[in-house]
C-alpha atoms as a PDB file:
ATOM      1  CA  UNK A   1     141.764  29.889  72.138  1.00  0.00           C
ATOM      2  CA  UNK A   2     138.293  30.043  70.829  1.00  0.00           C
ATOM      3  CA  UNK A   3     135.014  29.921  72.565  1.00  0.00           C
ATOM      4  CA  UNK A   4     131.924  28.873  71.271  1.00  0.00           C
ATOM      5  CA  UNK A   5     128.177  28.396  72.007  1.00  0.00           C
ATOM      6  CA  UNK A   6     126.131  25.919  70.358  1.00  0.00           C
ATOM      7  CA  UNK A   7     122.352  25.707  70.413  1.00  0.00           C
ATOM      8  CA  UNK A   8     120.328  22.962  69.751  1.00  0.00           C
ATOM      9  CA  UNK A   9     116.464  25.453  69.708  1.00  0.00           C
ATOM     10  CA  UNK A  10     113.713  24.239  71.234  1.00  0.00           C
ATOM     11  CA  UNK A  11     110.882  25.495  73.468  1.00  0.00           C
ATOM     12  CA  UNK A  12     110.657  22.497  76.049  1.00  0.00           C
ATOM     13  CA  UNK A  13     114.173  21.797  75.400  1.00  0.00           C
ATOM     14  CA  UNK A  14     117.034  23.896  74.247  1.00  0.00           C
ATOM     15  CA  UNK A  15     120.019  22.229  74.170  1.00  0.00           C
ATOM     16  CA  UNK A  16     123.293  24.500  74.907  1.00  0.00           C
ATOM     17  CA  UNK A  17     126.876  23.962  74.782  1.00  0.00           C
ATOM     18  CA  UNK A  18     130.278  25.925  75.637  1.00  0.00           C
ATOM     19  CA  UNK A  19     132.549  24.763  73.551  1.00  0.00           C
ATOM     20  CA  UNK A  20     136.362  25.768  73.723  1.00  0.00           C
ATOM     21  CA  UNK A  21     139.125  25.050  70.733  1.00  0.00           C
ATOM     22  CA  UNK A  22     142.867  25.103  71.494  1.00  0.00           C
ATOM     23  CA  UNK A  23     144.545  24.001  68.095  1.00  0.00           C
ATOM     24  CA  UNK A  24     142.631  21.077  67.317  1.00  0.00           C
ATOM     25  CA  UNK A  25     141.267  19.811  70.656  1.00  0.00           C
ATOM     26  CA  UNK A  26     138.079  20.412  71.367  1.00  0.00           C
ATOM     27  CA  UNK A  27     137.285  20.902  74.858  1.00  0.00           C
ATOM     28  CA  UNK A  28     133.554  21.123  76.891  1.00  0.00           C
ATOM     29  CA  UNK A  29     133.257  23.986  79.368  1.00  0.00           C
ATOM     30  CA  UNK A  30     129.766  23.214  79.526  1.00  0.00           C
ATOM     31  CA  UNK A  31     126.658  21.931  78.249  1.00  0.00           C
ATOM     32  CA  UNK A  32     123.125  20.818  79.284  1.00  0.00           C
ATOM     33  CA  UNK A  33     119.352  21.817  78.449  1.00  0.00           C
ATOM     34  CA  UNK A  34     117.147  24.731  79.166  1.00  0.00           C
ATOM     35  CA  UNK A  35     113.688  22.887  80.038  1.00  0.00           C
ATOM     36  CA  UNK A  36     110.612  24.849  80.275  1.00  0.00           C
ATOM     37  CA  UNK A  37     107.521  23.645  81.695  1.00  0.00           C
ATOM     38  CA  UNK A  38     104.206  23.237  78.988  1.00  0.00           C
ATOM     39  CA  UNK A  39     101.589  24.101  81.733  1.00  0.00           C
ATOM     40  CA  UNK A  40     103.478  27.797  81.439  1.00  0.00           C
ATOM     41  CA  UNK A  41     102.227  30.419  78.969  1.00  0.00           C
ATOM     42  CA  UNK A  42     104.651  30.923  75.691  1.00  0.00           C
ATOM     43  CA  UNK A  43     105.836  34.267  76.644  1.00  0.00           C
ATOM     44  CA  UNK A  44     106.755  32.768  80.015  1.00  0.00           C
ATOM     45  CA  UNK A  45     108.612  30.251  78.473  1.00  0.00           C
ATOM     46  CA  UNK A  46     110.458  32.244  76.226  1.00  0.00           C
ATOM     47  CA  UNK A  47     111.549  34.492  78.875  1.00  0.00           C
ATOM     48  CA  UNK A  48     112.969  31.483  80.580  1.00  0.00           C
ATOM     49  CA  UNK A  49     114.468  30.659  77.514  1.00  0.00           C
ATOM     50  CA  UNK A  50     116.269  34.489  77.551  1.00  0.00           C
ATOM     51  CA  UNK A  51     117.206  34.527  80.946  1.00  0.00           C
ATOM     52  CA  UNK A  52     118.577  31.105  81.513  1.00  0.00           C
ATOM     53  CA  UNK A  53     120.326  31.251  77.674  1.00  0.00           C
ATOM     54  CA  UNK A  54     121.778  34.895  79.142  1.00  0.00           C
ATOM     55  CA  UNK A  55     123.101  33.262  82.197  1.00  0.00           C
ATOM     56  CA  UNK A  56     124.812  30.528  80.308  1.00  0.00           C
ATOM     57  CA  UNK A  57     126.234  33.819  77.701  1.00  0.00           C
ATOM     58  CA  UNK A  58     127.980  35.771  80.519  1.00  0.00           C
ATOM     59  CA  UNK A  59     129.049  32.878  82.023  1.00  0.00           C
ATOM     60  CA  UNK A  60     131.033  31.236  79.419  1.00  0.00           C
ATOM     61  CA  UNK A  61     131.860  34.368  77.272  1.00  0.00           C
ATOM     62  CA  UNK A  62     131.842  32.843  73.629  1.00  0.00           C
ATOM     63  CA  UNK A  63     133.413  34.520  70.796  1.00  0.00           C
ATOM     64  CA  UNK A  64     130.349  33.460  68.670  1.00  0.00           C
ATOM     65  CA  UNK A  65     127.579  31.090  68.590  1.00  0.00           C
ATOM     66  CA  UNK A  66     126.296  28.702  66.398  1.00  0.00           C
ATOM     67  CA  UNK A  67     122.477  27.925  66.306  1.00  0.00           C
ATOM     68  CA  UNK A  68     121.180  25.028  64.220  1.00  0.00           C
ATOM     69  CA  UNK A  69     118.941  25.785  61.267  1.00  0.00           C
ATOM     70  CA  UNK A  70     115.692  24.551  61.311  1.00  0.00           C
ATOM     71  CA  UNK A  71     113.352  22.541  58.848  1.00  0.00           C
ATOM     72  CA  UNK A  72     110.189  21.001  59.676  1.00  0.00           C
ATOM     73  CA  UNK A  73     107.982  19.224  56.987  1.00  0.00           C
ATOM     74  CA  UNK A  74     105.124  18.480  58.687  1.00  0.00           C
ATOM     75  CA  UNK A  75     103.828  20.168  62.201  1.00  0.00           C
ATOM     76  CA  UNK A  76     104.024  24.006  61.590  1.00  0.00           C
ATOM     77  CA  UNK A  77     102.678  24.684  65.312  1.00  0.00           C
ATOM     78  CA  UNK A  78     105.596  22.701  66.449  1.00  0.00           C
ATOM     79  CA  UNK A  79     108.002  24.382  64.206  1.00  0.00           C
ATOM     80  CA  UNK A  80     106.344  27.702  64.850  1.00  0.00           C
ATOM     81  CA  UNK A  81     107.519  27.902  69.013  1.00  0.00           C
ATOM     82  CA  UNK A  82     110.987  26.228  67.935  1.00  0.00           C
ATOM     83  CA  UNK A  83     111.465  29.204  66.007  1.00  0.00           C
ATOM     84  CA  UNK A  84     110.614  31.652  68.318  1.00  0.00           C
ATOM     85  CA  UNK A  85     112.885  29.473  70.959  1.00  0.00           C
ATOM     86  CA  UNK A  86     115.140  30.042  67.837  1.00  0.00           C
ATOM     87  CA  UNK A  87     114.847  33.926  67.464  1.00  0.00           C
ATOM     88  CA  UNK A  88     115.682  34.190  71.304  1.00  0.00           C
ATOM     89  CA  UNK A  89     119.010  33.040  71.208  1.00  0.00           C
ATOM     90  CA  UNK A  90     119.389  34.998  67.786  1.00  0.00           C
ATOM     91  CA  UNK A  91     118.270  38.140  69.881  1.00  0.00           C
ATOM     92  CA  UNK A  92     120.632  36.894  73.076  1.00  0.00           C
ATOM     93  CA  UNK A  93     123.990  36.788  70.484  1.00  0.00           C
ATOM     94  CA  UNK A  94     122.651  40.129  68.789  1.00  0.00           C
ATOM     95  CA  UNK A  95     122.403  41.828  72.628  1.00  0.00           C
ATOM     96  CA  UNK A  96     125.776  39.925  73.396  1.00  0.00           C
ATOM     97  CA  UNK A  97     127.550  41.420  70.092  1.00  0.00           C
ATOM     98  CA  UNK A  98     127.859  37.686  69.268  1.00  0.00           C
ATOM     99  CA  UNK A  99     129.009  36.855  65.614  1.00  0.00           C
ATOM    100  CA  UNK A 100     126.237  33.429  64.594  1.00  0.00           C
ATOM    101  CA  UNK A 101     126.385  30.905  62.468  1.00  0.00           C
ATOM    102  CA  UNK A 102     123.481  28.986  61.253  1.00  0.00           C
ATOM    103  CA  UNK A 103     124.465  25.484  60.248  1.00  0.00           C
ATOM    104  CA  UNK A 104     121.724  23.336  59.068  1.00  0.00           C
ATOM    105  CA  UNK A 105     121.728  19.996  59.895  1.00  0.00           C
ATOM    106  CA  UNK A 106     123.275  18.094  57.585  1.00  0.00           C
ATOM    107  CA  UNK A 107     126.238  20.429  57.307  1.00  0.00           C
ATOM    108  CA  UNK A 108     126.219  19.670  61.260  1.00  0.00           C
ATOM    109  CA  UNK A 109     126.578  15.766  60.532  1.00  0.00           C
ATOM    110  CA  UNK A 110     128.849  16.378  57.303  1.00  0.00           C
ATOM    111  CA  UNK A 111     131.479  18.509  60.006  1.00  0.00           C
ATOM    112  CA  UNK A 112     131.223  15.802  62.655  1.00  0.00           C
ATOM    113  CA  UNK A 113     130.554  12.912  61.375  1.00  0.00           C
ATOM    114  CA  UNK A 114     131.931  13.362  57.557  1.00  0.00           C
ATOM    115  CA  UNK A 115     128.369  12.382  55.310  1.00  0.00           C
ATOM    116  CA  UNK A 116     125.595  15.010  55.920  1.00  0.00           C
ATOM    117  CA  UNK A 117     123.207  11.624  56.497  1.00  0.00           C
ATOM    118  CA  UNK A 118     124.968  10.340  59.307  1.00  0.00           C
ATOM    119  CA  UNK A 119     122.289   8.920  61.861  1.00  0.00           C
ATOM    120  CA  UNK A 120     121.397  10.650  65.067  1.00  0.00           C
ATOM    121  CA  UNK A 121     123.324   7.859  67.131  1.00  0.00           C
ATOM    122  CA  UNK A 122     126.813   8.355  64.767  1.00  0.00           C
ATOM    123  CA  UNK A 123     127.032  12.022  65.817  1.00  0.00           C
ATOM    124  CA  UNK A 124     126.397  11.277  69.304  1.00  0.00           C
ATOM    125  CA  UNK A 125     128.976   8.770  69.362  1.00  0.00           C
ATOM    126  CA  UNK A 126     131.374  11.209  67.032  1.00  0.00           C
ATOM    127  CA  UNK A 127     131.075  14.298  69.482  1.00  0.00           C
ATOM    128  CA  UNK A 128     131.823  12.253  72.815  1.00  0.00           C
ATOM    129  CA  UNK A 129     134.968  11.439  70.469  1.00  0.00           C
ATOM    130  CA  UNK A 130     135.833  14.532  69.407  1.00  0.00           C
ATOM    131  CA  UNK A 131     135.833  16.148  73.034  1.00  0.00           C
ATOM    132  CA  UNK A 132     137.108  12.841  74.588  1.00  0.00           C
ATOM    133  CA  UNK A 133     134.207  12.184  76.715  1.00  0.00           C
ATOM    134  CA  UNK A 134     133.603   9.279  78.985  1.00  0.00           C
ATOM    135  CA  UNK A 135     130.174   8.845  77.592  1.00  0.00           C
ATOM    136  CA  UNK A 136     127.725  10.106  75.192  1.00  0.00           C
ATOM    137  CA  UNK A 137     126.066  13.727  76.354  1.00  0.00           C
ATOM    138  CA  UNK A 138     123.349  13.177  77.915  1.00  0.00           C
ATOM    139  CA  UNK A 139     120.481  14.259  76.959  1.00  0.00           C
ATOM    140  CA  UNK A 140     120.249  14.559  73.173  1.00  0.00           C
ATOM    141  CA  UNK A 141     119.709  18.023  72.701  1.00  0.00           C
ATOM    142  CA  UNK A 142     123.084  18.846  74.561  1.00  0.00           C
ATOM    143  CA  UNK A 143     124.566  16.310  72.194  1.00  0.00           C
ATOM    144  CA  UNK A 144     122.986  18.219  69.580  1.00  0.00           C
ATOM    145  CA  UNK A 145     124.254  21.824  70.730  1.00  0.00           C
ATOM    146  CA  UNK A 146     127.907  20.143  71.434  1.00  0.00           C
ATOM    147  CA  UNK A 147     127.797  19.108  67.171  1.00  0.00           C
ATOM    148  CA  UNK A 148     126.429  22.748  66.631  1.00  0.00           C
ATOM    149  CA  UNK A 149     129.359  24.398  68.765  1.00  0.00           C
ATOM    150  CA  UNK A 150     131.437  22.121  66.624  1.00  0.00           C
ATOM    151  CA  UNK A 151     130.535  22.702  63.489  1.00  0.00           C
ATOM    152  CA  UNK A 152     130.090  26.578  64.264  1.00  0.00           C
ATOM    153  CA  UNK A 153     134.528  26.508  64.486  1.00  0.00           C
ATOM    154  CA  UNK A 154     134.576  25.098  60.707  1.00  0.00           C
ATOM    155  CA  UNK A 155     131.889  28.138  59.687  1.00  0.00           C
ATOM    156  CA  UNK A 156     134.189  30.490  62.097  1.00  0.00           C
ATOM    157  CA  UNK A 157     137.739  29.346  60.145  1.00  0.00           C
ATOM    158  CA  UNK A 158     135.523  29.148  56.875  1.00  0.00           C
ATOM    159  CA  UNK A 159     134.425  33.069  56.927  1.00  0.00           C
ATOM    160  CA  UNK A 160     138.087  33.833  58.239  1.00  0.00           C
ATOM    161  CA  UNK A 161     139.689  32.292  55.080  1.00  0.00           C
ATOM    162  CA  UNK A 162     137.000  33.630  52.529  1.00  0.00           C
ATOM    163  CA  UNK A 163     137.056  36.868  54.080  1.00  0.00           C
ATOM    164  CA  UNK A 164     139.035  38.916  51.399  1.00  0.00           C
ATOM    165  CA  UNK A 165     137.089  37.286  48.486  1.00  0.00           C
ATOM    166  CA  UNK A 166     133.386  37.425  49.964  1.00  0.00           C
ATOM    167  CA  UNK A 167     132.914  35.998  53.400  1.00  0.00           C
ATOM    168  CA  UNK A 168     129.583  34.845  54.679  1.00  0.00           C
ATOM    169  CA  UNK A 169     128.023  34.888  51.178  1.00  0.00           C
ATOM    170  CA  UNK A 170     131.040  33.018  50.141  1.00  0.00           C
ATOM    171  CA  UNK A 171     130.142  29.138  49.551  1.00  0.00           C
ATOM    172  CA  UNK A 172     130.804  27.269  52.456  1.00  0.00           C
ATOM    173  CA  UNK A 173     132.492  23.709  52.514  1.00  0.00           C
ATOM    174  CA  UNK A 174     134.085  21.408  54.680  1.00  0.00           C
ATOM    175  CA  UNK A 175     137.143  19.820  53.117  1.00  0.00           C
END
């Protein structure tokens, strides 16, 4: 039995998800959002970020965690506290001794869905699927970190088959 935490980054919302896999079922331990208020200072928020993230670590006890790549075209001030949301949860797993995987986002919908263009609706529909939910995850960005936990066990099995010949830097695929 694996365990695995997926993180959807974001400064107002993070989404998070524990993630379990016995054989091929996936199963939820647990998953919501980390919301920070916008009338509080960035540091402030950040540290909510760390503490509530932390809380969420020891409680679950992953094996790893998978955080989502990010790629903004267009607002760099957005994309600029998303990363630092980002580079907490890097800094949680590195405090945590957690292995992390960094999926972007269309190897997130390739994994879950099967085509890396699948629509936002498709992979909330796929992931109440694949961990036989009664209804979609509510709200998106736990959806989100659910398809991140998800897609962070076919990176996990991945490395652990392309370990003798080159492992992380090894080319990664999902066939």
């Amino acid at each position: 039995m694996l365990k695995c935490i997926g993180i959807d980054p974001g400064l107002g919302r993070m989404g998070f998800a524990s993630v379990v896999r016995e054989g091929q079922i996936f199963r939820s331990l647990s998953y919501g959002c980390i919301e920070t208020p916008p009338s509080e200072t960035i540091p402030v928020r950040l540290n909510m970020i760390y503490e509530k993230l932390g809380e969420q670590i020891a409680c679950c006890s992953p094996d790893f965690m998978s955080v989502e790549k990010l790629f903004f075209g267009r607002n760099i001030t957005t994309a600029e506290y998303v990363w630092q949301a980002r580079g907490v949860a890097l800094l949680l797993a590195a405090r945590h001794k957690l292995p992390v995987f960094e999926p972007k986002p269309s190897q997130i919908k390739l994994a879950v869905c099967g085509y890396g263009t699948a629509p936002k609706e498709q992979v909330q529909k796929m992931v109440q699927r694949i961990l036989n939910l009664d209804c979609i995850p509510k709200p998106d960005d736990a959806a989100d970190a659910i398809a991140a936990a998800v897609t962070g066990f076919f990176l996990f099995a991945e490395e652990k088959r392309t370990a003798p010949s080159g492992g992380r830097h090894a080319a990664i695929s999902f066939g």
